[in-house]
C-alpha atoms as a PDB file:
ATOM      1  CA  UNK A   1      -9.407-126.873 -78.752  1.00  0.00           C
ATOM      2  CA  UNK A   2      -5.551-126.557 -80.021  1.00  0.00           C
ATOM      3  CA  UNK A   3      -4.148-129.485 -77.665  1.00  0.00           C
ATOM      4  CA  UNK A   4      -0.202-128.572 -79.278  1.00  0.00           C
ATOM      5  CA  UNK A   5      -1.277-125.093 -77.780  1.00  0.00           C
ATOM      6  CA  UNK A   6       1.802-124.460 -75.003  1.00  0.00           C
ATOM      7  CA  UNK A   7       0.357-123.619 -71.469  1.00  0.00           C
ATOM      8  CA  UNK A   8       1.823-119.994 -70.605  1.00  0.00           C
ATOM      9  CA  UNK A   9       2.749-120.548 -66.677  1.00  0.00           C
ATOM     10  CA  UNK A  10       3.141-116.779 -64.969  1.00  0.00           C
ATOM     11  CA  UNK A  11       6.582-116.770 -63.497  1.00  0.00           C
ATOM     12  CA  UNK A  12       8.124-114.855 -60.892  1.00  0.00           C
ATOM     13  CA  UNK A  13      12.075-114.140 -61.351  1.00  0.00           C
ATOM     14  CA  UNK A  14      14.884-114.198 -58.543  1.00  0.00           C
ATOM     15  CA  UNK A  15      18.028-112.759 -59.261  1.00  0.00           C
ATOM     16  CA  UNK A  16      21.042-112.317 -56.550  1.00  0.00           C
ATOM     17  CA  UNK A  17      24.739-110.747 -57.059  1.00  0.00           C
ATOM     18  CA  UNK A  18      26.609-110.616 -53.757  1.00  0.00           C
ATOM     19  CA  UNK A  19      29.654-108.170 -53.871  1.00  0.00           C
ATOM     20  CA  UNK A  20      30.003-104.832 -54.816  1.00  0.00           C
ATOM     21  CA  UNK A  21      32.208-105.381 -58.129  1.00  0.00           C
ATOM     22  CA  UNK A  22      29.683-107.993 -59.797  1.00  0.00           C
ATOM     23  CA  UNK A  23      27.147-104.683 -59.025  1.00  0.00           C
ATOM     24  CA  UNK A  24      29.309-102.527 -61.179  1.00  0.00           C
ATOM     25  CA  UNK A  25      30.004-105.103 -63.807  1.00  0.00           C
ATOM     26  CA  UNK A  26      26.541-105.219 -64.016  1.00  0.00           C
ATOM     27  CA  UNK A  27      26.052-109.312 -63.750  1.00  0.00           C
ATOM     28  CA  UNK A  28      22.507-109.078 -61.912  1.00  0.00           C
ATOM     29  CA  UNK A  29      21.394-107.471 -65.445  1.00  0.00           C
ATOM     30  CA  UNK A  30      23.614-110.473 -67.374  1.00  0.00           C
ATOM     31  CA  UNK A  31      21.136-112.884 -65.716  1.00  0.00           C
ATOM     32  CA  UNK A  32      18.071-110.769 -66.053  1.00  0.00           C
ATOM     33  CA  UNK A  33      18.882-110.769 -69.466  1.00  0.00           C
ATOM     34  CA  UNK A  34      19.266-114.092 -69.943  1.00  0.00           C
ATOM     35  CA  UNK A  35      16.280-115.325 -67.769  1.00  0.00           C
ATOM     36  CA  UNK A  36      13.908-112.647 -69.846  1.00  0.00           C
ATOM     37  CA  UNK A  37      15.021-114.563 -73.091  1.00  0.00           C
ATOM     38  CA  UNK A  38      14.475-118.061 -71.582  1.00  0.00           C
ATOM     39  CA  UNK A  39      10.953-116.678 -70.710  1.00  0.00           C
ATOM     40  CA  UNK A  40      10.162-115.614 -73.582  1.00  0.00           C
ATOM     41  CA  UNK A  41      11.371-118.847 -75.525  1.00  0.00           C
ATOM     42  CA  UNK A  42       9.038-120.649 -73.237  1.00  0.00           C
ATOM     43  CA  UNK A  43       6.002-118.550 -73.366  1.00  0.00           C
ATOM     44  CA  UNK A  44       6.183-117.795 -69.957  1.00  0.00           C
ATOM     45  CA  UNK A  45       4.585-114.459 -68.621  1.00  0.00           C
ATOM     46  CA  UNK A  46       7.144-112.694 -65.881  1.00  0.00           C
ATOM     47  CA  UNK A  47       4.757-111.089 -63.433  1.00  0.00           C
ATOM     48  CA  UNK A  48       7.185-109.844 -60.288  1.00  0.00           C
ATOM     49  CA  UNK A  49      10.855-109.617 -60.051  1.00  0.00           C
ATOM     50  CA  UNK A  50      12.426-110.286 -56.551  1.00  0.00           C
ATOM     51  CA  UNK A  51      16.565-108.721 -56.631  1.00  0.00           C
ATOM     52  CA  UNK A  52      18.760-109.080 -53.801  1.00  0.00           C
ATOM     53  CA  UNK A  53      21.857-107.056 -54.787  1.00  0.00           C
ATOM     54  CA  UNK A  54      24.611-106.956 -52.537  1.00  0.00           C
ATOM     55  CA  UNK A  55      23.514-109.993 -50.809  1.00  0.00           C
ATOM     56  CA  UNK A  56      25.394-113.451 -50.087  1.00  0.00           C
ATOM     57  CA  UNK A  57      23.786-116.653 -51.011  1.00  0.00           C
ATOM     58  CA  UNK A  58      25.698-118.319 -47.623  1.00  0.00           C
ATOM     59  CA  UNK A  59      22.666-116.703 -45.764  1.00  0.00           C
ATOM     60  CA  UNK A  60      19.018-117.452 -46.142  1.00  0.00           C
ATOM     61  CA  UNK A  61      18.083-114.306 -44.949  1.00  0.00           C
ATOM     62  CA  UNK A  62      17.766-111.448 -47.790  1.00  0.00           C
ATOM     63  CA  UNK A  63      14.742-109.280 -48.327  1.00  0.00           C
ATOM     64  CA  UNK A  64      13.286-110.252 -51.212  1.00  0.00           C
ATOM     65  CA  UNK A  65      14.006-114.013 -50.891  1.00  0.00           C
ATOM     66  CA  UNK A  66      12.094-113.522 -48.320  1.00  0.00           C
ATOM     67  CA  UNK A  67       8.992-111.374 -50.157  1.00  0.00           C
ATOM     68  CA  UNK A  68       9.386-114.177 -53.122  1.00  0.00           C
ATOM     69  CA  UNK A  69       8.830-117.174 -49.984  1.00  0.00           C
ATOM     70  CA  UNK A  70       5.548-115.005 -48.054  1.00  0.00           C
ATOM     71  CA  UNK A  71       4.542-114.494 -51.930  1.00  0.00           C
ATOM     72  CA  UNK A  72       4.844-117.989 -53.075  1.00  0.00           C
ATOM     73  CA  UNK A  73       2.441-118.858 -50.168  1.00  0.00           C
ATOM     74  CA  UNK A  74      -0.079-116.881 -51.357  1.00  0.00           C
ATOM     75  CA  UNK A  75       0.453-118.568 -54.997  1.00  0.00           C
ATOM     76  CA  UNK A  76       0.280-115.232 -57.270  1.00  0.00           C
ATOM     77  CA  UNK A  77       2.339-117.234 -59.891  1.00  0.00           C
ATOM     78  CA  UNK A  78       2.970-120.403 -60.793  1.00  0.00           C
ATOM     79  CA  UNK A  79       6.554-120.953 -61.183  1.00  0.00           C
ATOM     80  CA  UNK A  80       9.940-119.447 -59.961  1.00  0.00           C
ATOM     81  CA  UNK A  81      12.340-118.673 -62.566  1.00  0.00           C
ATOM     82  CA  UNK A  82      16.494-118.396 -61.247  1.00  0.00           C
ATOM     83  CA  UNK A  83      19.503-118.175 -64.093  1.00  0.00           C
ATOM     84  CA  UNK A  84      21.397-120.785 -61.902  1.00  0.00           C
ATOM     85  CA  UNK A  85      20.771-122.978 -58.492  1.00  0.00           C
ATOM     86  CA  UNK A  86      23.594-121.258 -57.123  1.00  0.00           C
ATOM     87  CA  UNK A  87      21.737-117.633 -57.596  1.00  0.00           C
ATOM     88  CA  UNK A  88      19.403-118.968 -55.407  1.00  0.00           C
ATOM     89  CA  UNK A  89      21.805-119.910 -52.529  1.00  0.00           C
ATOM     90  CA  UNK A  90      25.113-120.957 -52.008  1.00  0.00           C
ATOM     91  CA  UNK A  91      24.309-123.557 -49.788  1.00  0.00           C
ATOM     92  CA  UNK A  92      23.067-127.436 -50.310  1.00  0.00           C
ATOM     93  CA  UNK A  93      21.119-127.050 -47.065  1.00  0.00           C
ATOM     94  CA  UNK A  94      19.275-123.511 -48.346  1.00  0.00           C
ATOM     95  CA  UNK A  95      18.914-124.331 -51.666  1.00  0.00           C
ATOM     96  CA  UNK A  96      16.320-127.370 -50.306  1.00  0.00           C
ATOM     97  CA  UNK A  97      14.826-125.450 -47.600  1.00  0.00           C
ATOM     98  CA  UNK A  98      13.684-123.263 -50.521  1.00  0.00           C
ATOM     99  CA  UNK A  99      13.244-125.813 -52.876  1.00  0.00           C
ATOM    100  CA  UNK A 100      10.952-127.594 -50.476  1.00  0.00           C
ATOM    101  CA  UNK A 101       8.888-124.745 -49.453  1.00  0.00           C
ATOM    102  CA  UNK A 102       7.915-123.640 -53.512  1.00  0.00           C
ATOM    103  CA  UNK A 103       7.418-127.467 -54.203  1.00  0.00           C
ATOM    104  CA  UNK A 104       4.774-127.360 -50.773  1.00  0.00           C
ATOM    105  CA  UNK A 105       3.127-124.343 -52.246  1.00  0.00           C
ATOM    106  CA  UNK A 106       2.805-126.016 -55.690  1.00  0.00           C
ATOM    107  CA  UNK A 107       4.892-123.590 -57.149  1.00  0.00           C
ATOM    108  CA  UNK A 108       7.397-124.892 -59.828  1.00  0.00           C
ATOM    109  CA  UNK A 109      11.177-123.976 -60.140  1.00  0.00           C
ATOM    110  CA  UNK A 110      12.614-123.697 -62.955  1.00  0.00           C
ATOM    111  CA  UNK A 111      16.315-122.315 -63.633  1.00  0.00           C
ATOM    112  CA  UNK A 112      18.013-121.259 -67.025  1.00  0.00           C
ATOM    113  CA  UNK A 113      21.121-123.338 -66.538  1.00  0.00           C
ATOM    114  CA  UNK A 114      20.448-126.471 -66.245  1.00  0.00           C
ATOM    115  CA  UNK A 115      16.344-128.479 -66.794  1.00  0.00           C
ATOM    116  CA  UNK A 116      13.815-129.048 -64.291  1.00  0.00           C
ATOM    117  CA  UNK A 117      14.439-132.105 -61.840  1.00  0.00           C
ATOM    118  CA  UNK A 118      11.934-135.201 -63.179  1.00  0.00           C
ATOM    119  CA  UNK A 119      12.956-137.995 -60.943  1.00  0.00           C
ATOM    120  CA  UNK A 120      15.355-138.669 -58.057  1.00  0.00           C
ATOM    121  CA  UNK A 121      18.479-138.865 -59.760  1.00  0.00           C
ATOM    122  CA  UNK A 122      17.928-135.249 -60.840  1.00  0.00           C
ATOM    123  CA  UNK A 123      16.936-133.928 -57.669  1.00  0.00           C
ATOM    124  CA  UNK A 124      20.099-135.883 -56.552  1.00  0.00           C
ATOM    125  CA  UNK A 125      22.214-133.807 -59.018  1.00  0.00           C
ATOM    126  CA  UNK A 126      20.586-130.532 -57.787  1.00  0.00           C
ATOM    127  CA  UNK A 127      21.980-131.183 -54.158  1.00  0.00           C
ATOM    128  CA  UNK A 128      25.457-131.961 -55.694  1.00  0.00           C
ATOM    129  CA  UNK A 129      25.377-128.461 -57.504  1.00  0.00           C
ATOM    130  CA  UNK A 130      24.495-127.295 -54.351  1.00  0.00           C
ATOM    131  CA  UNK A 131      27.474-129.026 -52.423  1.00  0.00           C
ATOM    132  CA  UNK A 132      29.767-127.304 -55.500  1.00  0.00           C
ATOM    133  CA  UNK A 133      28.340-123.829 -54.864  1.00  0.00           C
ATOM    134  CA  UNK A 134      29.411-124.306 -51.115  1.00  0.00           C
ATOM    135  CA  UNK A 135      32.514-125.742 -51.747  1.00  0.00           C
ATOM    136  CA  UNK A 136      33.274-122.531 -54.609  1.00  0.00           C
ATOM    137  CA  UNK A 137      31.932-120.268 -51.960  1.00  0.00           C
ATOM    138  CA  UNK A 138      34.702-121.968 -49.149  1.00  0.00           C
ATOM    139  CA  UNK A 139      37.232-121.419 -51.897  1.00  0.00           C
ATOM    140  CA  UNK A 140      36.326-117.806 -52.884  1.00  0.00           C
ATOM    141  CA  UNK A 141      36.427-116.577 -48.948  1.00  0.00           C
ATOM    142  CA  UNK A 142      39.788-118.509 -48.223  1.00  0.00           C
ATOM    143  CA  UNK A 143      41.077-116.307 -51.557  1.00  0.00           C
ATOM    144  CA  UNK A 144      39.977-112.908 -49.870  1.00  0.00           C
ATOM    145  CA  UNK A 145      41.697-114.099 -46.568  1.00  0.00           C
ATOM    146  CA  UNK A 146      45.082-115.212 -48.413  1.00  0.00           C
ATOM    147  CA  UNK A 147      45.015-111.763 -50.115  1.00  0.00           C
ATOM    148  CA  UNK A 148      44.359-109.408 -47.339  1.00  0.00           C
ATOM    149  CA  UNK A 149      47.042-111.819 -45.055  1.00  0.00           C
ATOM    150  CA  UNK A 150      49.498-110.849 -48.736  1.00  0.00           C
ATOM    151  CA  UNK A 151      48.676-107.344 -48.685  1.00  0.00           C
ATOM    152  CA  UNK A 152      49.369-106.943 -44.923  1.00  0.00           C
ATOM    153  CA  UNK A 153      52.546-108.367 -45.071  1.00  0.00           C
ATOM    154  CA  UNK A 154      53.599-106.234 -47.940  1.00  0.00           C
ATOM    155  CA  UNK A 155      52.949-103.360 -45.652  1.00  0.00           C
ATOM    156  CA  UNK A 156      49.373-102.400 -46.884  1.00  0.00           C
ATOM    157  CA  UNK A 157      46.692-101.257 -44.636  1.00  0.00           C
ATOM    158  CA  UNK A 158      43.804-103.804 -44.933  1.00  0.00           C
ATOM    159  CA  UNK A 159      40.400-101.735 -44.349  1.00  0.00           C
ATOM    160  CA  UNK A 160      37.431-100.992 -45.740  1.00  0.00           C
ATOM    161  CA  UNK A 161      37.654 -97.481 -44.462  1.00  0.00           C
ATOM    162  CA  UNK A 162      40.793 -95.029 -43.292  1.00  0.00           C
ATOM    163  CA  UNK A 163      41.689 -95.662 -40.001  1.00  0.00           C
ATOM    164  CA  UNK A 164      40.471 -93.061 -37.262  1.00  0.00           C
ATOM    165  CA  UNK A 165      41.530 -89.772 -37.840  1.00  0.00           C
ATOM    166  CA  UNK A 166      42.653 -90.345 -41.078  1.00  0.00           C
ATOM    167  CA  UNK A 167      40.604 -90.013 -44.869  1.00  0.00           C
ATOM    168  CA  UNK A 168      40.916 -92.143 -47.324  1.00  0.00           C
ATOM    169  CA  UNK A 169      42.223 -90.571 -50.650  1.00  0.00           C
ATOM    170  CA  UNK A 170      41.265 -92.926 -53.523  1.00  0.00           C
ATOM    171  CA  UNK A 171      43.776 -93.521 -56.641  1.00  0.00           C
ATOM    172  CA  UNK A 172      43.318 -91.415 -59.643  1.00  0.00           C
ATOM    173  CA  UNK A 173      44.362 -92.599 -63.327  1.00  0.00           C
ATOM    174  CA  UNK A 174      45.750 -96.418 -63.760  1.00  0.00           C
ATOM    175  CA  UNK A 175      49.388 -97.584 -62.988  1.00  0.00           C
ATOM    176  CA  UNK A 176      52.096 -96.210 -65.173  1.00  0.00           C
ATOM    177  CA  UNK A 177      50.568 -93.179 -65.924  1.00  0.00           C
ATOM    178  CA  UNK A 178      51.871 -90.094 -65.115  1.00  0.00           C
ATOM    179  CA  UNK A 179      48.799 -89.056 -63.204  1.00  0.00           C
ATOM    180  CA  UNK A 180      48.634 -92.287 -60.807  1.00  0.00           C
ATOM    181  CA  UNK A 181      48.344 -91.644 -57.235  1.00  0.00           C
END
């Protein structure tokens, strides 16, 4: 028997993209991409693919987190694969729950971005990420806020549909030209 021979682990993949833009620039496929290389690199064998478009990592709740969690119990693979902790949840506290539930299934996770945790000062530095992701997350709402406070004051309406009684006409063509509306 080949003992140099490289176990191939079946892997299941999460991928998340919260907002409507990173949809259309089509980042859930940027990560696909890159965790179907990594895969491959590493002999693993993706079985299932769990996607949660349109869904925020500040809440633990998203469909097919949740399939990937009932499925991990049931152990049809052996490993998780994520492009990035912060895919996986934008906060410390979920990223653990998670984290603790795989590891209590025997399930391995493994992300693109950064290597697997071996000891306690690289579980340590998992939590940190996690703190980061939280923190960026803070940042990126208070942004949205600032803007849409901006906006108002300029005199814009701030909505994410025409007011009652009135239809929303969307801009045609792209500032300065002649067909801009």
């Amino acid at each position: 028997m080949n003992e140099n021979k490289q176990i191939i682990k079946t892997v299941a993949v999460y991928g998340r993209v919260s907002t409507a833009n990173q949809e259309e620039q089509e980042t859930i496929q940027t990560q696909l991409s890159a965790v179907r290389e990594h895969a491959t690199k590493n002999g693993f064998n993706i079985v299932r693919e769990y996607l949660d478009e349109g869904w925020s990592g500040d809440i633990l709740e998203r469909p097919n987190l949740d399939q990937m969690r009932i499925d991990a119990k049931k152990r049809l693979w052996d490993a998780v694969l994520i492009y990035d902790p912060d895919r996986l949840a934008r906060r410390s506290a979920y990223q653990e729950v998670v984290m603790d539930e795989l590891n209590e299934s025997g399930i391995e996770l493994l992300f693109v971005t950064i290597p697997p945790a071996k000891n306690d000062e690289d579980r340590l530095m998992y939590g940190m990420r996690g703190l980061f992701a939280q923190y960026e997350r803070m940042k990126i709402t208070e942004r949205f806020r600032l803007g849409k406070v901006r906006k108002a004051k300029d005199g814009h309406i701030v909505a994410s549909e025409a007011p009652y009684g009135y239809t929303l006409v969307t801009r045609q063509g792209e500032r300065g030209d002649s067909n801009f509306s």
